[in-house]
C-alpha atoms as a PDB file:
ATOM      1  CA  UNK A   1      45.748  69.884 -39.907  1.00  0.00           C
ATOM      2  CA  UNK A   2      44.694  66.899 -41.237  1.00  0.00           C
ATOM      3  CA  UNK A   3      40.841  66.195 -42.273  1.00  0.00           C
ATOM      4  CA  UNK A   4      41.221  62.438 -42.322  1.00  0.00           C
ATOM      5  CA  UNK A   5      43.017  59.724 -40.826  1.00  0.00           C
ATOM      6  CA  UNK A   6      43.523  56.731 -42.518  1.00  0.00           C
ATOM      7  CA  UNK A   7      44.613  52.947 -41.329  1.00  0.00           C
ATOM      8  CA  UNK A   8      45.891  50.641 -43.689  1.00  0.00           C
ATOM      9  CA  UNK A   9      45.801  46.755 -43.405  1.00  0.00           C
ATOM     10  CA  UNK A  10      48.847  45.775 -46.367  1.00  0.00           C
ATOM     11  CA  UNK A  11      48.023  41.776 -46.842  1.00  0.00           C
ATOM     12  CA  UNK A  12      48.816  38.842 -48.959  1.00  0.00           C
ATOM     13  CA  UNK A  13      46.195  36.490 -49.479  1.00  0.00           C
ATOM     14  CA  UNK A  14      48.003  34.115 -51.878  1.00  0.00           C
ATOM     15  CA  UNK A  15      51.270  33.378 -50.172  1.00  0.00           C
ATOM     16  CA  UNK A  16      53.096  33.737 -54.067  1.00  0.00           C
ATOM     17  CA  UNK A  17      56.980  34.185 -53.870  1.00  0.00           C
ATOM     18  CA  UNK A  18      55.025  37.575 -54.997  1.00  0.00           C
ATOM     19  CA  UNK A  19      53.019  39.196 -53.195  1.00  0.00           C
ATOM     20  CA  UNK A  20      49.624  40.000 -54.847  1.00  0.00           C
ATOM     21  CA  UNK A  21      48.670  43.006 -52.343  1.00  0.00           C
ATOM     22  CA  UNK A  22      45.448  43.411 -50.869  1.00  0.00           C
ATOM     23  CA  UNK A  23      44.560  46.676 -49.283  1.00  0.00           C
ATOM     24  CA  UNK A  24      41.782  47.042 -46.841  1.00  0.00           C
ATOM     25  CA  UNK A  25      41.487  50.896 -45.774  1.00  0.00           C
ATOM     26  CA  UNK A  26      39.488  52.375 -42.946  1.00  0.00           C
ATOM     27  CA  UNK A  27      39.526  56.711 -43.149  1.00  0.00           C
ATOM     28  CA  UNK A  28      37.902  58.497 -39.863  1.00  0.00           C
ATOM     29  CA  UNK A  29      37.513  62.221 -39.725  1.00  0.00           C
ATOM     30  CA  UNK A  30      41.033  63.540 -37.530  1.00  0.00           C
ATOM     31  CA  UNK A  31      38.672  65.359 -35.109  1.00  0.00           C
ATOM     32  CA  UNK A  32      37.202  62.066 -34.013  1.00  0.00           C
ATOM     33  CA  UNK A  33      40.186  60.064 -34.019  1.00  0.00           C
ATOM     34  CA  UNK A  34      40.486  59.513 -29.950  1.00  0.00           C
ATOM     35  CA  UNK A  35      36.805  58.716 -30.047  1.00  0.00           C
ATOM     36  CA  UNK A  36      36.995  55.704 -32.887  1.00  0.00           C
ATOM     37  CA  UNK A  37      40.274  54.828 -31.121  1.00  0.00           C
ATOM     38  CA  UNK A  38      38.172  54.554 -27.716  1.00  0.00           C
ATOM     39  CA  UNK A  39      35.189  52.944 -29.380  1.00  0.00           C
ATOM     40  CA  UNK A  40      37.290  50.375 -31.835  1.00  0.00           C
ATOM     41  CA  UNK A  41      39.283  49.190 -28.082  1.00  0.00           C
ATOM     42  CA  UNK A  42      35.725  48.341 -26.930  1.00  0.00           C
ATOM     43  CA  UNK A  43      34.068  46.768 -29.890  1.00  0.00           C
ATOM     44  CA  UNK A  44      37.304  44.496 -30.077  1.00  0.00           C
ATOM     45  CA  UNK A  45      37.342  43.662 -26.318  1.00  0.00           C
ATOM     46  CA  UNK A  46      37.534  40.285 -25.788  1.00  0.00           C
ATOM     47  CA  UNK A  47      38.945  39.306 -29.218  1.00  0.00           C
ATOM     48  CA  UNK A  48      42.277  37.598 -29.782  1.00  0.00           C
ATOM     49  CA  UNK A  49      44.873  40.074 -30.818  1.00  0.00           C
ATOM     50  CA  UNK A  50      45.474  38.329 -34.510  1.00  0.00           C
ATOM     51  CA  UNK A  51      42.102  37.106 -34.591  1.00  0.00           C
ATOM     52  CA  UNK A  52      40.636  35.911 -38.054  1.00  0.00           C
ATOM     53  CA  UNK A  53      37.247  36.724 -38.800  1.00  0.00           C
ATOM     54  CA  UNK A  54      36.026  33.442 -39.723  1.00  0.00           C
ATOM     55  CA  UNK A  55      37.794  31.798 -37.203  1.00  0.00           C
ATOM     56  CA  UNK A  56      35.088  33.421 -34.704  1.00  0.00           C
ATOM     57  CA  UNK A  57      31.892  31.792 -33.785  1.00  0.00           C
ATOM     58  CA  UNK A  58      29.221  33.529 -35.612  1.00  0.00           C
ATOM     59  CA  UNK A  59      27.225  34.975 -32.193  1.00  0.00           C
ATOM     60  CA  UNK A  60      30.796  36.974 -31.779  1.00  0.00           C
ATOM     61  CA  UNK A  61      30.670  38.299 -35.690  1.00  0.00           C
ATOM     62  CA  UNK A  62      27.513  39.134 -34.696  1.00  0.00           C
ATOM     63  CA  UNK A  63      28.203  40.724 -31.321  1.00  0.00           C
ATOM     64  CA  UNK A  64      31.863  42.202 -33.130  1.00  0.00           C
ATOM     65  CA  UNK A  65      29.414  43.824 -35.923  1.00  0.00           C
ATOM     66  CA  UNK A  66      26.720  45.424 -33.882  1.00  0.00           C
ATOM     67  CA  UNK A  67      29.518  46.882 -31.719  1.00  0.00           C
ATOM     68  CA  UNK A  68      31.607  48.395 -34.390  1.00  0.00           C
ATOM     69  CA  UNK A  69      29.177  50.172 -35.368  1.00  0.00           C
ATOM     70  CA  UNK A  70      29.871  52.929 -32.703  1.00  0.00           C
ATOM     71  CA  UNK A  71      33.277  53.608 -34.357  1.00  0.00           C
ATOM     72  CA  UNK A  72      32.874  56.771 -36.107  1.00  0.00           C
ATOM     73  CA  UNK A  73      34.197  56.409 -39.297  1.00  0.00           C
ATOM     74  CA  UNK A  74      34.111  58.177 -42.774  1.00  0.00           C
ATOM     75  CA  UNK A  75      34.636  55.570 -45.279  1.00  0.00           C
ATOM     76  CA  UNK A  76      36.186  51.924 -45.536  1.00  0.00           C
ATOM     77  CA  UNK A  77      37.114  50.213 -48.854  1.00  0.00           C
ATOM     78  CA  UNK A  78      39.033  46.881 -49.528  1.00  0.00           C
ATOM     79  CA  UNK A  79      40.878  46.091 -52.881  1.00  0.00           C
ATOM     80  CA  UNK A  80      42.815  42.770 -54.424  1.00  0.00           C
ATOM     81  CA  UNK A  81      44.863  42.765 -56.790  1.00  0.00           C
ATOM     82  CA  UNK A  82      43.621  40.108 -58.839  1.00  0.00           C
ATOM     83  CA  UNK A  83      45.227  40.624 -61.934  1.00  0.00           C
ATOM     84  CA  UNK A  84      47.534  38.258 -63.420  1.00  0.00           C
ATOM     85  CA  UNK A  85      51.312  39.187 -62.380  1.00  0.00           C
ATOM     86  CA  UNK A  86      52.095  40.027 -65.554  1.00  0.00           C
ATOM     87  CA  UNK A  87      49.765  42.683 -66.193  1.00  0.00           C
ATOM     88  CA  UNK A  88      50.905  44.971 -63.251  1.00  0.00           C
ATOM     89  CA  UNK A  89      54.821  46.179 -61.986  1.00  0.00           C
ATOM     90  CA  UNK A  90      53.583  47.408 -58.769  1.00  0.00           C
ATOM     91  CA  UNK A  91      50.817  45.470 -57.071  1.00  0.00           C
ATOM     92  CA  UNK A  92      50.688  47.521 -54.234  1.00  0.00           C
ATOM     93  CA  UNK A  93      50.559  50.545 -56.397  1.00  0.00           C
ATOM     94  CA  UNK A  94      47.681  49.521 -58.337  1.00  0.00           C
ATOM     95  CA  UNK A  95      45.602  48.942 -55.185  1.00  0.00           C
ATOM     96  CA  UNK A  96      46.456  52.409 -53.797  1.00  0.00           C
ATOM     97  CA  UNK A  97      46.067  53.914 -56.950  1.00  0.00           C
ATOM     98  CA  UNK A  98      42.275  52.096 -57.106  1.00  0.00           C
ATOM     99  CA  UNK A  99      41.608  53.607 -53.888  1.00  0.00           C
ATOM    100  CA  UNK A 100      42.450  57.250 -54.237  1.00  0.00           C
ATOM    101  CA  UNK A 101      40.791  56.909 -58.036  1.00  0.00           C
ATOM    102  CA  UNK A 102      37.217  56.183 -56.660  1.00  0.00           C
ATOM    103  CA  UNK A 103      34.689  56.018 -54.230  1.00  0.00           C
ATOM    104  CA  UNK A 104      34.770  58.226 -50.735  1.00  0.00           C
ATOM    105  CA  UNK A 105      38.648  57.821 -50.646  1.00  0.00           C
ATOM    106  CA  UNK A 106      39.048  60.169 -54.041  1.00  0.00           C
ATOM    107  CA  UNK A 107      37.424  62.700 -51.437  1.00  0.00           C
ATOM    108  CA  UNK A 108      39.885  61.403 -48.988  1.00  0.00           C
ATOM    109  CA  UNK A 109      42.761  61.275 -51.662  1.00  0.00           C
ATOM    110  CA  UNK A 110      41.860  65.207 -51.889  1.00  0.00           C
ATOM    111  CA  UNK A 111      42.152  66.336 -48.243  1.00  0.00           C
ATOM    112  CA  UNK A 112      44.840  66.617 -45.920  1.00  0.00           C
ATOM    113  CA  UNK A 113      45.183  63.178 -44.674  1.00  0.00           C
ATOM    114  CA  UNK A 114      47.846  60.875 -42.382  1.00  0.00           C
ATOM    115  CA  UNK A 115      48.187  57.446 -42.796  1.00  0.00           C
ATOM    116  CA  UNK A 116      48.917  54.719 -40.808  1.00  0.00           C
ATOM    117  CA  UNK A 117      49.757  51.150 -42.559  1.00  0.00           C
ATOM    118  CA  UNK A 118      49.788  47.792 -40.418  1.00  0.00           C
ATOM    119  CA  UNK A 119      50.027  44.260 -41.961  1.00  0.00           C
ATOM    120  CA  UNK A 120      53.471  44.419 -41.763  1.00  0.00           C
ATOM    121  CA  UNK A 121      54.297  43.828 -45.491  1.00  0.00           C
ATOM    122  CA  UNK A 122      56.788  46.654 -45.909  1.00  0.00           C
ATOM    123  CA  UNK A 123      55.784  49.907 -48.391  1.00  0.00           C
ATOM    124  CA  UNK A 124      58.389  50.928 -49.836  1.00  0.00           C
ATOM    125  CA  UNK A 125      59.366  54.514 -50.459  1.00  0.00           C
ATOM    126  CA  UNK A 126      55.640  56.378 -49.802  1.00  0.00           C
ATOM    127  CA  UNK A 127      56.691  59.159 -52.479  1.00  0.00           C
ATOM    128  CA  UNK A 128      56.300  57.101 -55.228  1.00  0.00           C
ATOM    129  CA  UNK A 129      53.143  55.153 -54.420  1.00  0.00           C
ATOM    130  CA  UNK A 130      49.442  56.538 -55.387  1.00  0.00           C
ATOM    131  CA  UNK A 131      47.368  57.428 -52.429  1.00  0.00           C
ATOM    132  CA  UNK A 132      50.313  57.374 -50.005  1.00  0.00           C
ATOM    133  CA  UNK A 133      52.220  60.639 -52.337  1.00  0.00           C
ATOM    134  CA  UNK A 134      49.585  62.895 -51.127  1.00  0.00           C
ATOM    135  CA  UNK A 135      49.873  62.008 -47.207  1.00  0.00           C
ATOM    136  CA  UNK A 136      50.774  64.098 -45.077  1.00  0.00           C
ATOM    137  CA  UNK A 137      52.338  61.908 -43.196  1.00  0.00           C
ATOM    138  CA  UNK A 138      52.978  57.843 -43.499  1.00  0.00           C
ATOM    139  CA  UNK A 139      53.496  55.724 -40.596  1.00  0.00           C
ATOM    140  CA  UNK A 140      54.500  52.181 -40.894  1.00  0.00           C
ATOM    141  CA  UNK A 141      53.687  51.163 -37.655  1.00  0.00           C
ATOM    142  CA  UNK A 142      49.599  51.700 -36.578  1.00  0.00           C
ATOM    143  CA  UNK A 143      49.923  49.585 -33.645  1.00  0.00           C
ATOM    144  CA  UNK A 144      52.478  51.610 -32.116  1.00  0.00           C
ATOM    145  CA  UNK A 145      50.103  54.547 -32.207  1.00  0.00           C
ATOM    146  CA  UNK A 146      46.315  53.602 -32.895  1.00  0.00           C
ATOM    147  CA  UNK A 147      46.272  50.071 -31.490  1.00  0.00           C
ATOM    148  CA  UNK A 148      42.586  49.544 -31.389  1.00  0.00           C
ATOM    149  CA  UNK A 149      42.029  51.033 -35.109  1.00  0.00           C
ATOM    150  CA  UNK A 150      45.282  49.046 -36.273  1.00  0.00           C
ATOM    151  CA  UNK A 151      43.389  46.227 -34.917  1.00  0.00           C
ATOM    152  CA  UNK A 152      40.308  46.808 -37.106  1.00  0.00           C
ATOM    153  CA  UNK A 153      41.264  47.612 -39.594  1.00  0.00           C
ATOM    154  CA  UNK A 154      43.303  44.163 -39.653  1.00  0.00           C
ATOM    155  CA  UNK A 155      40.145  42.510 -38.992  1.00  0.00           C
ATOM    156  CA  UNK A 156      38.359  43.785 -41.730  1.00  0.00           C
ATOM    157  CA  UNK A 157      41.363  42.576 -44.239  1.00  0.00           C
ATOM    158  CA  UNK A 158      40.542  39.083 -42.992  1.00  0.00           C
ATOM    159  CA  UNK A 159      36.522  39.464 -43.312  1.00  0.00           C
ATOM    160  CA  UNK A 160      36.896  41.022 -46.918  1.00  0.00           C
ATOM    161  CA  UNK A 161      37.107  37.463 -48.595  1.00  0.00           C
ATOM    162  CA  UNK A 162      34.245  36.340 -47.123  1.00  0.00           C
ATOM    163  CA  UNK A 163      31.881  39.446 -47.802  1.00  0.00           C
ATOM    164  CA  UNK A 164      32.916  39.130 -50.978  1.00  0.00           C
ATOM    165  CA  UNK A 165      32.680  35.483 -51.907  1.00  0.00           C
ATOM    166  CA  UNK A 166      28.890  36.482 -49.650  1.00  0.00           C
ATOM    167  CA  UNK A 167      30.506  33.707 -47.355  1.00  0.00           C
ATOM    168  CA  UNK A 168      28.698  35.002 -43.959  1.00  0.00           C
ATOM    169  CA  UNK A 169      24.988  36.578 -43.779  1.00  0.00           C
ATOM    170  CA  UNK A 170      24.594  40.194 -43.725  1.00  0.00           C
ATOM    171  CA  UNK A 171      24.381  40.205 -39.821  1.00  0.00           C
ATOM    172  CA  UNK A 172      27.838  38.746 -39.643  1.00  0.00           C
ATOM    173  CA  UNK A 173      29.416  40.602 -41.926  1.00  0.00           C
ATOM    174  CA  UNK A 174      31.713  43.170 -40.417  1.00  0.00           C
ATOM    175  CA  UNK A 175      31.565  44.991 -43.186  1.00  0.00           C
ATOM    176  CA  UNK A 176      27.762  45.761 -42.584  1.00  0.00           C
ATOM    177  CA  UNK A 177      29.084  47.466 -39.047  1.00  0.00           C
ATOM    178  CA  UNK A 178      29.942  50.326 -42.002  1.00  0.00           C
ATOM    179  CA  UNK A 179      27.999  53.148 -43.631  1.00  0.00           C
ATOM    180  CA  UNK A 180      30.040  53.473 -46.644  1.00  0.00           C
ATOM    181  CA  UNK A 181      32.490  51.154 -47.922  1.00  0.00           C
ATOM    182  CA  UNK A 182      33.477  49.407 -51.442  1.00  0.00           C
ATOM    183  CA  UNK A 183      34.718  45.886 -51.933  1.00  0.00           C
ATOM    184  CA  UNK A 184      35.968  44.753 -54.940  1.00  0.00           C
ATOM    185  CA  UNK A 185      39.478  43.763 -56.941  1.00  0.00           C
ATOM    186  CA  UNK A 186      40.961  45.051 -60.076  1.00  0.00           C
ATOM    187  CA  UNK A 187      40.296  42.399 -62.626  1.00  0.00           C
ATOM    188  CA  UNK A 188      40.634  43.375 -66.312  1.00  0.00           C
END
């Protein structure tokens, strides 16, 4: 069996004839997966299905964050691939290979895990990608199966910009809702 489940949001933030990948990942222990399902359905009630986060007023980031954080959850971590194209032959490799090299999801990386992808930027074959080679299983389509976590974890790829850039306060930052996550790109 699986120990974690993991939900990945696959984006593009700059709209380049290529892609430079973003991944924004959110793992929850497999034993509690109906109760983060039930829990992320509820925090996100009332939100727009493709809702951006700063597109919401700020009393609903602050409302969204204070209800997240009933979503059980093990870790959540967002990287960019910031590099300059040149430097990398698989952006979307060196993202996943960021995430299972550090942080809570190199614990995840070494488990059992499933993951489910959403952002609808296509993967590839999951065999030859960091991160994804050691899944159990990869599923392309999250919304089909974990609607509510799909949902999030899409949200948090469009709040990741501005907790980074420190955009929002700290009570309107849905990464706050979170006990552990990592935010960062892979500059060098």
């Amino acid at each position: 069996m699986n120990r974690y489940t993991v939900f990945l949001a696959v984006t593009d933030r700059t709209s380049r004839p290529d892609p430079a990948f973003a991944v924004t990942a959110l793992a929850v222990e497999t034993e509690r997966l109906g109760e983060a399902e039930k829990r992320a359905a509820a925090a996100l009630a009332g939100l727009a299905p493709a809702s951006a986060w700063l597109d919401l007023a700020p009393s609903t980031r602050r409302e969204t964050v204070t209800r997240v954080r009933a979503v059980p959850h093990h870790a959540v971590d967002h990287t960019e691939h910031d590099r300059a194209p040149g430097l990398s032959s698989s952006p979307l490799g060196d993202c996943l290979r960021s995430l299972a090299a550090g942080g809570p999801f190199a614990e995840v990386a070494a488990h059992p895990h499933a993951v489910y992808v959403t952002g609808g930027y296509p993967i590839g074959e999951p065999s030859a990608l960091p991160f994804l080679a050691g899944a159990q299983a990869v599923h392309p389509d999250a919304e089909a199966h974990y609607p509510a976590l799909a949902r999030l974890a899409a949200l948090l790829a469009t709040a990741a910009a501005p907790s980074v850039d420190a955009a929002v306060p700290d009570e309107e930052d849905l990464y706050d809702a979170f006990d552990r996550y990592t935010l960062g790109g892979l500059t060098w």
